[in-house]
C-alpha atoms as a PDB file:
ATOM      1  CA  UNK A   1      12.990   8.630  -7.175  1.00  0.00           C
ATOM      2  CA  UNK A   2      11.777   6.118  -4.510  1.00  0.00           C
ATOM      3  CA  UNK A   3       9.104   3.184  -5.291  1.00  0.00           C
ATOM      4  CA  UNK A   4       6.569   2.781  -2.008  1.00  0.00           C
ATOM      5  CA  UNK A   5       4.816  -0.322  -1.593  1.00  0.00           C
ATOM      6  CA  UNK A   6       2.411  -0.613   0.938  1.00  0.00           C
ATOM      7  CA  UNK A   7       0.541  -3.735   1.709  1.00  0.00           C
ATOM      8  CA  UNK A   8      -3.038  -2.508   4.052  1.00  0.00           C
ATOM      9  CA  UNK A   9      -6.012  -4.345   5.255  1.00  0.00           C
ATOM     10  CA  UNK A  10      -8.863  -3.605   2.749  1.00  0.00           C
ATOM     11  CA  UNK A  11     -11.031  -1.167   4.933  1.00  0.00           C
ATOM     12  CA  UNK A  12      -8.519   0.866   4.726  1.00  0.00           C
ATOM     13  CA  UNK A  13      -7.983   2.022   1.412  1.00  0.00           C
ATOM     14  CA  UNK A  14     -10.152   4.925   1.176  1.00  0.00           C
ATOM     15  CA  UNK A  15      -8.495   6.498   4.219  1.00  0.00           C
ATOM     16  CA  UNK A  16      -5.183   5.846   2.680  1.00  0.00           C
ATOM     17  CA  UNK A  17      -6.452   7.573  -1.087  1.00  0.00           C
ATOM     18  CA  UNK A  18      -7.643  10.479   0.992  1.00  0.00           C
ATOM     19  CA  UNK A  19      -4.545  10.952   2.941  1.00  0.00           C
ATOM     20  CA  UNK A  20      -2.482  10.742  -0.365  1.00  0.00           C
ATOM     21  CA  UNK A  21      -4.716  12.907  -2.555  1.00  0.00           C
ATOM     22  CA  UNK A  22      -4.561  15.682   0.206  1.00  0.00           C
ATOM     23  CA  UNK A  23      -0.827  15.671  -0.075  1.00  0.00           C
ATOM     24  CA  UNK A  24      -1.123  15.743  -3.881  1.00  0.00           C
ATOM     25  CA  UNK A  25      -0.167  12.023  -4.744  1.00  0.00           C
ATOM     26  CA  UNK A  26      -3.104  10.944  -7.032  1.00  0.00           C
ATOM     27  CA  UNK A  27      -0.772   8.188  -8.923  1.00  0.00           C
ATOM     28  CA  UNK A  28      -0.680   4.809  -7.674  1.00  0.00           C
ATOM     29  CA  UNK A  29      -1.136   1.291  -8.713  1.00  0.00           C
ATOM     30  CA  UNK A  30      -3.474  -1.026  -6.682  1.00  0.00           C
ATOM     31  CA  UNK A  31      -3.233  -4.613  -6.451  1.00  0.00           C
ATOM     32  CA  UNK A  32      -5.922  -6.727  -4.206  1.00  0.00           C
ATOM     33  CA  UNK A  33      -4.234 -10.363  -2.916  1.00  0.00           C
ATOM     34  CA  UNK A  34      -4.617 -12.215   0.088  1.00  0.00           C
ATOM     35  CA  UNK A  35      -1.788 -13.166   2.979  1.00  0.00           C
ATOM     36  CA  UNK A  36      -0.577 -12.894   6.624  1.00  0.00           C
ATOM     37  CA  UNK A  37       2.040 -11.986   8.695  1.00  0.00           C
ATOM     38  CA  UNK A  38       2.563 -12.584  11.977  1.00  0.00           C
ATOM     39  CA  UNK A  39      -0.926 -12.760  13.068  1.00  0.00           C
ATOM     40  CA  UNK A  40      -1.229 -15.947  10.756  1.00  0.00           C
ATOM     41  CA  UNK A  41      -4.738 -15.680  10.098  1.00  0.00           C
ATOM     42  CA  UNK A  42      -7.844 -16.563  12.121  1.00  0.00           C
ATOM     43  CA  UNK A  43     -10.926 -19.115  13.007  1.00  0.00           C
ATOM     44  CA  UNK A  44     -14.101 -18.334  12.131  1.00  0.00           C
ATOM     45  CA  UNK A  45     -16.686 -20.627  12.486  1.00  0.00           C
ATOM     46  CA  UNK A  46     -19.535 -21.640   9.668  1.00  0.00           C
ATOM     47  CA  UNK A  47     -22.411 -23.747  10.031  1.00  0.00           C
ATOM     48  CA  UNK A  48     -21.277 -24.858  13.870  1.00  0.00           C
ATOM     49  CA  UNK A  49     -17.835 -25.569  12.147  1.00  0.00           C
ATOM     50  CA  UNK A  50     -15.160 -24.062  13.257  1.00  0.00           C
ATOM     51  CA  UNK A  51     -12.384 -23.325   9.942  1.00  0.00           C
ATOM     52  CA  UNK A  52      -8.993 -21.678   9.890  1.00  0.00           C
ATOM     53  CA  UNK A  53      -8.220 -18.778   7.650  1.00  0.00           C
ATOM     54  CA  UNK A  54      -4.748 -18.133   7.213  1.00  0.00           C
ATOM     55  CA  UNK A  55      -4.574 -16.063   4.002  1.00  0.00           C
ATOM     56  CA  UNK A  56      -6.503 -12.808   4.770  1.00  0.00           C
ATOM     57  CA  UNK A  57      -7.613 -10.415   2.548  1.00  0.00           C
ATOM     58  CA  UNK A  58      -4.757  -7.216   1.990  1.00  0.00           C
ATOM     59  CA  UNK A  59      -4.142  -4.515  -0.847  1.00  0.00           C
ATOM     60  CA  UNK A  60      -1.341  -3.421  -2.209  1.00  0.00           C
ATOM     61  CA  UNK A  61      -0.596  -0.441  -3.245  1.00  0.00           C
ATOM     62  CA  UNK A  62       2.907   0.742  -5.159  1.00  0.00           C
ATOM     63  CA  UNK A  63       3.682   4.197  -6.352  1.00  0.00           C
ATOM     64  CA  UNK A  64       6.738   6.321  -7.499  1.00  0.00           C
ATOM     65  CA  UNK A  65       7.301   9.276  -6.118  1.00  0.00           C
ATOM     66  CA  UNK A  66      10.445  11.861  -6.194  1.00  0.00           C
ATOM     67  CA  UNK A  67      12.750  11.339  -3.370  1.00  0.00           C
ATOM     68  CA  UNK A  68      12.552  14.726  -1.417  1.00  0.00           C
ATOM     69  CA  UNK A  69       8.370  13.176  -0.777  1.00  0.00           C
ATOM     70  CA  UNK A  70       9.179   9.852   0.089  1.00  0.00           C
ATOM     71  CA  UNK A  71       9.081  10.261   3.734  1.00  0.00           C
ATOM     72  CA  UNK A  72       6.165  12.843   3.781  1.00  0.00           C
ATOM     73  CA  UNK A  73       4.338  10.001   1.692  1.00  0.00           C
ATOM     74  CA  UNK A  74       5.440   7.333   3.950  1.00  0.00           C
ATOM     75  CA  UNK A  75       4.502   8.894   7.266  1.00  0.00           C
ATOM     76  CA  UNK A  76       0.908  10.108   5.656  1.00  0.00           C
ATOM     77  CA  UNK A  77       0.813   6.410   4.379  1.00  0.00           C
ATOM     78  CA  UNK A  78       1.237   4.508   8.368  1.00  0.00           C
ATOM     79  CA  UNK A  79      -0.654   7.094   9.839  1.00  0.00           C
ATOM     80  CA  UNK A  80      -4.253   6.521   7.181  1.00  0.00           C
ATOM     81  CA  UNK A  81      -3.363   2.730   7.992  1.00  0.00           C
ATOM     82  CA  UNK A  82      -2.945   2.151  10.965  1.00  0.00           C
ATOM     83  CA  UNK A  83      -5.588   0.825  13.436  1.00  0.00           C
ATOM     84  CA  UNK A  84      -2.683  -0.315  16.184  1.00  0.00           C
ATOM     85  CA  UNK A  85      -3.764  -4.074  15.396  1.00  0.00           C
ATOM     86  CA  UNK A  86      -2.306  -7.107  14.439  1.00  0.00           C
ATOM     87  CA  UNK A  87      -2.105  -7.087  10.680  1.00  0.00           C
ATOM     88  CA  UNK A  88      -2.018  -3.101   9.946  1.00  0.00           C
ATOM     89  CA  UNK A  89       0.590  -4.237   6.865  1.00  0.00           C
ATOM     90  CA  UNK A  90       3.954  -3.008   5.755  1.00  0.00           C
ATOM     91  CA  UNK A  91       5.720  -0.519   3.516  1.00  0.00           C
ATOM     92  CA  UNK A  92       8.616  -1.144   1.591  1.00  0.00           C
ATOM     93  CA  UNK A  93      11.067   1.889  -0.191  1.00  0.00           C
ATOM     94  CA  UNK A  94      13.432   1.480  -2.640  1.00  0.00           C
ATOM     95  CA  UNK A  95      15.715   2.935  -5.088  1.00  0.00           C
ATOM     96  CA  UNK A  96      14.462   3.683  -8.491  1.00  0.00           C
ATOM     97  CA  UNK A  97      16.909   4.743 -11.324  1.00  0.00           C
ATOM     98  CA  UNK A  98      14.391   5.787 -14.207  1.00  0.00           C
ATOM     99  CA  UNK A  99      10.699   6.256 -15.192  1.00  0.00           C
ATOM    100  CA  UNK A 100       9.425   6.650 -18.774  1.00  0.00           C
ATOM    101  CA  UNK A 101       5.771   7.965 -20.081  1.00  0.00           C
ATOM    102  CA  UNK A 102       4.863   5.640 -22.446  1.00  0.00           C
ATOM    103  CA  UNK A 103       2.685   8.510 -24.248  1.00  0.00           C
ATOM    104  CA  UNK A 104       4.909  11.550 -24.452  1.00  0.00           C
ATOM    105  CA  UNK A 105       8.517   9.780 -23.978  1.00  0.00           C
ATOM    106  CA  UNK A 106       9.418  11.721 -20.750  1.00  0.00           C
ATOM    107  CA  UNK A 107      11.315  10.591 -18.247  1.00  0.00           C
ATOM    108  CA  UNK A 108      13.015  11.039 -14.639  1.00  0.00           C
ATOM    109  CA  UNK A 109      10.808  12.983 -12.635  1.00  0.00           C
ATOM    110  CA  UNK A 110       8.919  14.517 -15.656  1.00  0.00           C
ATOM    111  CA  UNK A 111       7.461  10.729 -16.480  1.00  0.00           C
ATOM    112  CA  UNK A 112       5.668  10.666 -13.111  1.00  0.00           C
END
């Protein structure tokens, strides 16, 4: 099993959902945060005065999913995200080594 984390601006979120749900991945996790990468931030300007804002709004958005999907997921994931801008987000994989359903006591691949 592989855990995908995926941090994307905010407008994109329904595109991503859509993407996933066509492939069949309906479970996910979604966490809303701010914070920047390289394009640390931006000025705006407010009442003639112009502010920096250097933590911008991102989601993030982790899900399980069984190892022979991870890349399918992955390359569905970059290509809802991405707008070819500064700030489009990242994606982490990694390893995971069990999952348990609280409700019914499965687990491996059977919990997700």
């Amino acid at each position: 099993m592989k855990k995908i984390e995926a941090i994307i601006q905010p407008h994109k979120l329904d595109d991503v959902k859509a993407a996933l749900a066509e492939i069949g991945i309906d479970g996910m996790t979604i966490f809303e945060g701010r914070g920047h990468g390289r394009q640390k931030g931006h000025s705006e300007v407010y009442r003639g005065v112009e502010y920096k804002v250097d933590l911008l709004p991102k989601f993030k958005i982790e899900m399980v999913v069984p190892e022979d999907r991870a890349e399918e997921v992955v390359r569905k994931l970059m290509a809802a995200a991405r707008t070819g801008k500064l700030g489009d987000g990242k994606i982490f994989v990694s390893e995971i080594s069990d999952a348990y359903r609280i409700r019914t006591g499965d687990w491996g691949e059977a919990a997700l």
